[in-house]
C-alpha atoms as a PDB file:
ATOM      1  CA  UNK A   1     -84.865 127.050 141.911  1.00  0.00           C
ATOM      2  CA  UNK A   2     -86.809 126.435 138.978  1.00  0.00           C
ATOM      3  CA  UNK A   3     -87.878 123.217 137.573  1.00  0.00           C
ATOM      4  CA  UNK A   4     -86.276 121.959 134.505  1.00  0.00           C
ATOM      5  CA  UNK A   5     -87.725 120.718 131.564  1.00  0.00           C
ATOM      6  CA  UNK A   6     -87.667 117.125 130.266  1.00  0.00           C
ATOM      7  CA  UNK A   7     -85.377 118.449 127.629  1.00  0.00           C
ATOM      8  CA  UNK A   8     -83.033 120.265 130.368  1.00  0.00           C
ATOM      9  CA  UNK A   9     -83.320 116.867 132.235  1.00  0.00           C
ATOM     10  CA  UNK A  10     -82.571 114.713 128.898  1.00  0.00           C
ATOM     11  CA  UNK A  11     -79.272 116.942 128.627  1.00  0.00           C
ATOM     12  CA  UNK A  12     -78.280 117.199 131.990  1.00  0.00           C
ATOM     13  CA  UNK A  13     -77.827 113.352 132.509  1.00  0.00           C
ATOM     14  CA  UNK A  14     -75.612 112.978 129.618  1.00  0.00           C
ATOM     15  CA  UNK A  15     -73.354 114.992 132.337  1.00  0.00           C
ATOM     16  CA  UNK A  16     -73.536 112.580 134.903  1.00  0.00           C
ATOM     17  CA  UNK A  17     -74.581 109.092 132.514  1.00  0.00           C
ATOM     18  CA  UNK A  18     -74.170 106.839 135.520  1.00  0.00           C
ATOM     19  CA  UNK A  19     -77.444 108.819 136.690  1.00  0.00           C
ATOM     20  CA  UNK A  20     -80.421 107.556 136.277  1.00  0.00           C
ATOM     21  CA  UNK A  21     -84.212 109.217 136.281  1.00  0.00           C
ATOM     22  CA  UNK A  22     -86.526 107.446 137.905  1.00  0.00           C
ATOM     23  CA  UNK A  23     -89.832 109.817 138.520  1.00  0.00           C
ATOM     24  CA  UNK A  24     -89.265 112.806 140.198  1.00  0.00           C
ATOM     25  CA  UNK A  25     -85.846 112.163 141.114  1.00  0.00           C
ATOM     26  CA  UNK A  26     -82.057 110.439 139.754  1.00  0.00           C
ATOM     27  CA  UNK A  27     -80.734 107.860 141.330  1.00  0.00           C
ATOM     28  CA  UNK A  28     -77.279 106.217 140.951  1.00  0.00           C
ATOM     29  CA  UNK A  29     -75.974 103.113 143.283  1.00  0.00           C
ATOM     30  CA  UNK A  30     -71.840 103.376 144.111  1.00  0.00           C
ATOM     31  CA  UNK A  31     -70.261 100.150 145.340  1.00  0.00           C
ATOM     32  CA  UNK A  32     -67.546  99.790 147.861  1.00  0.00           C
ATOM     33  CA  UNK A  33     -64.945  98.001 148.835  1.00  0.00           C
ATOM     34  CA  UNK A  34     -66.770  97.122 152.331  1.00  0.00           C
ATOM     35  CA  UNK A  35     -69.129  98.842 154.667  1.00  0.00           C
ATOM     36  CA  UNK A  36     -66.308 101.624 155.994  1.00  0.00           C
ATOM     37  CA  UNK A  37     -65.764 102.763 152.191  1.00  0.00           C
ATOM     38  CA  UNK A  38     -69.677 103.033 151.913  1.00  0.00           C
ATOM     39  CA  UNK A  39     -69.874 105.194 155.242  1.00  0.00           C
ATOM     40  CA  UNK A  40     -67.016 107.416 154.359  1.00  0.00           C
ATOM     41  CA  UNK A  41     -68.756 107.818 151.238  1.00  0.00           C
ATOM     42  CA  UNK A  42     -71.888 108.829 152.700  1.00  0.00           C
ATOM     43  CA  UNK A  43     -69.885 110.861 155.768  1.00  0.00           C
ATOM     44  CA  UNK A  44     -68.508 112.899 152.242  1.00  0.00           C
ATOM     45  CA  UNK A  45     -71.593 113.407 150.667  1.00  0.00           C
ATOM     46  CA  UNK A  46     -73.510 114.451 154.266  1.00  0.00           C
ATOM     47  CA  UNK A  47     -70.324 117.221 154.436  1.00  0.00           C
ATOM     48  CA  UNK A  48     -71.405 118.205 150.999  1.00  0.00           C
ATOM     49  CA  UNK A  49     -75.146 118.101 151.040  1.00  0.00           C
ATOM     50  CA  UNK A  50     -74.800 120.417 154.237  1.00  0.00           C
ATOM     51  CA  UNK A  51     -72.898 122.857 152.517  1.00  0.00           C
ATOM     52  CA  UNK A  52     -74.935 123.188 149.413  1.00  0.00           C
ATOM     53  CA  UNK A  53     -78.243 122.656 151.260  1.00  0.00           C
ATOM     54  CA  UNK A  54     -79.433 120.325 149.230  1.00  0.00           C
ATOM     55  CA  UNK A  55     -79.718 116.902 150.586  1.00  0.00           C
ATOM     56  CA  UNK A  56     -80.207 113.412 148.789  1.00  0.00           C
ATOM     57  CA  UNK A  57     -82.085 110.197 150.000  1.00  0.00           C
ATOM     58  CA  UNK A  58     -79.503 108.049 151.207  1.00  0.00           C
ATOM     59  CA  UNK A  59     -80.196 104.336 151.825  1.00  0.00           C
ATOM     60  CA  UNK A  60     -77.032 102.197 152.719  1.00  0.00           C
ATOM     61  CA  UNK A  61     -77.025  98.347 152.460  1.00  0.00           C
ATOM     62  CA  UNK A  62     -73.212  96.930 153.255  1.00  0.00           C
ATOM     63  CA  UNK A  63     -70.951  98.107 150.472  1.00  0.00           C
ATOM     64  CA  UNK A  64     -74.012  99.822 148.471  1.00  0.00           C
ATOM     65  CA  UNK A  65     -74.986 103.619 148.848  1.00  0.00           C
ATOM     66  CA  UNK A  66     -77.770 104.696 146.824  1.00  0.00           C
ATOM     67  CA  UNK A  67     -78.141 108.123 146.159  1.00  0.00           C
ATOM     68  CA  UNK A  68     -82.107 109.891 145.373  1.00  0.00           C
ATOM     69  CA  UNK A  69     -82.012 113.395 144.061  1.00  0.00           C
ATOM     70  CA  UNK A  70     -84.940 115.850 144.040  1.00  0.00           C
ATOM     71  CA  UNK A  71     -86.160 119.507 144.628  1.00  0.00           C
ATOM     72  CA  UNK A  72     -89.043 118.771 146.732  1.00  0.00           C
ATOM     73  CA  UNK A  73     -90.165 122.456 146.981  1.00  0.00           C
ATOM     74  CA  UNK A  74     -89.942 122.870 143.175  1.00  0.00           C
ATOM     75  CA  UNK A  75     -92.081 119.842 142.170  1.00  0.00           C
ATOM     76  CA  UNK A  76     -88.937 117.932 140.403  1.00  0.00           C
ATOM     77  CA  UNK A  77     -85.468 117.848 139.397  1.00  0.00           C
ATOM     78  CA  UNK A  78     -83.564 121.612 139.031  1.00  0.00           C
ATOM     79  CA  UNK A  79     -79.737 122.579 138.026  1.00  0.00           C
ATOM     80  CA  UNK A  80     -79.148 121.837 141.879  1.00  0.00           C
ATOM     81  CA  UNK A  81     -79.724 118.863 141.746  1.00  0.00           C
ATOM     82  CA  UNK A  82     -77.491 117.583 138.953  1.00  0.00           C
ATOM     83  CA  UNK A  83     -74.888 119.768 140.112  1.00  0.00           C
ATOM     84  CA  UNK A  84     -74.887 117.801 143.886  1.00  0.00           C
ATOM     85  CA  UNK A  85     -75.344 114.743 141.448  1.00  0.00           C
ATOM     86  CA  UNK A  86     -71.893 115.622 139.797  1.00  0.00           C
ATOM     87  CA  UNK A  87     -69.940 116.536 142.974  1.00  0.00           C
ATOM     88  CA  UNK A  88     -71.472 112.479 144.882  1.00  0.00           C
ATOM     89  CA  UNK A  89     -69.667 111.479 141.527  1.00  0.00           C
ATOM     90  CA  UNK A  90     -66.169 113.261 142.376  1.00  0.00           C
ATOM     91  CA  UNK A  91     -66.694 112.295 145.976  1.00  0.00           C
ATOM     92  CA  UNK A  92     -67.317 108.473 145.115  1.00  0.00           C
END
């Protein structure tokens, strides 16, 4: 994959606007109902991660999932990773 430029990136999040950049990488936070909503969530976006091969920084905190995006072996952020971006969102 190749990396994208900061205008690619600008463009990109206006896809996905509850994305956020934050270096290297976009973030978003989803809120649940409880802690079994947040590990569904994250049991979802494990399923999908696997089948894309491409998968996020998770860190779970009760009813909070936050979601980190990157291409480590292409130095930054790439069309993969605003596409797994855009399917957390359908999952969520």
């Amino acid at each position: 994959m190749v990396k994208l430029s900061p205008k690619a990136i600008t463009a990109s999040l206006r896809e996905i606007p509850r994305w956020k950049k934050k270096g290297s990488s976009i973030t978003r936070q989803f809120v649940f109902k409880d802690f079994v909503g947040a590990m569904k969530f994250v049991n979802a976006v494990a399923r999908a991660a696997e089948k894309a091969n491409h998968h996020p920084d998770i860190d779970i905190r009760w009813n909070k999932v936050t979601l980190a995006l990157s291409t480590h072996d292409a130095g930054g952020l790439t069309e993969n990773d605003f596409r797994l971006a855009a399917r957390c969102d359908a999952l969520a």
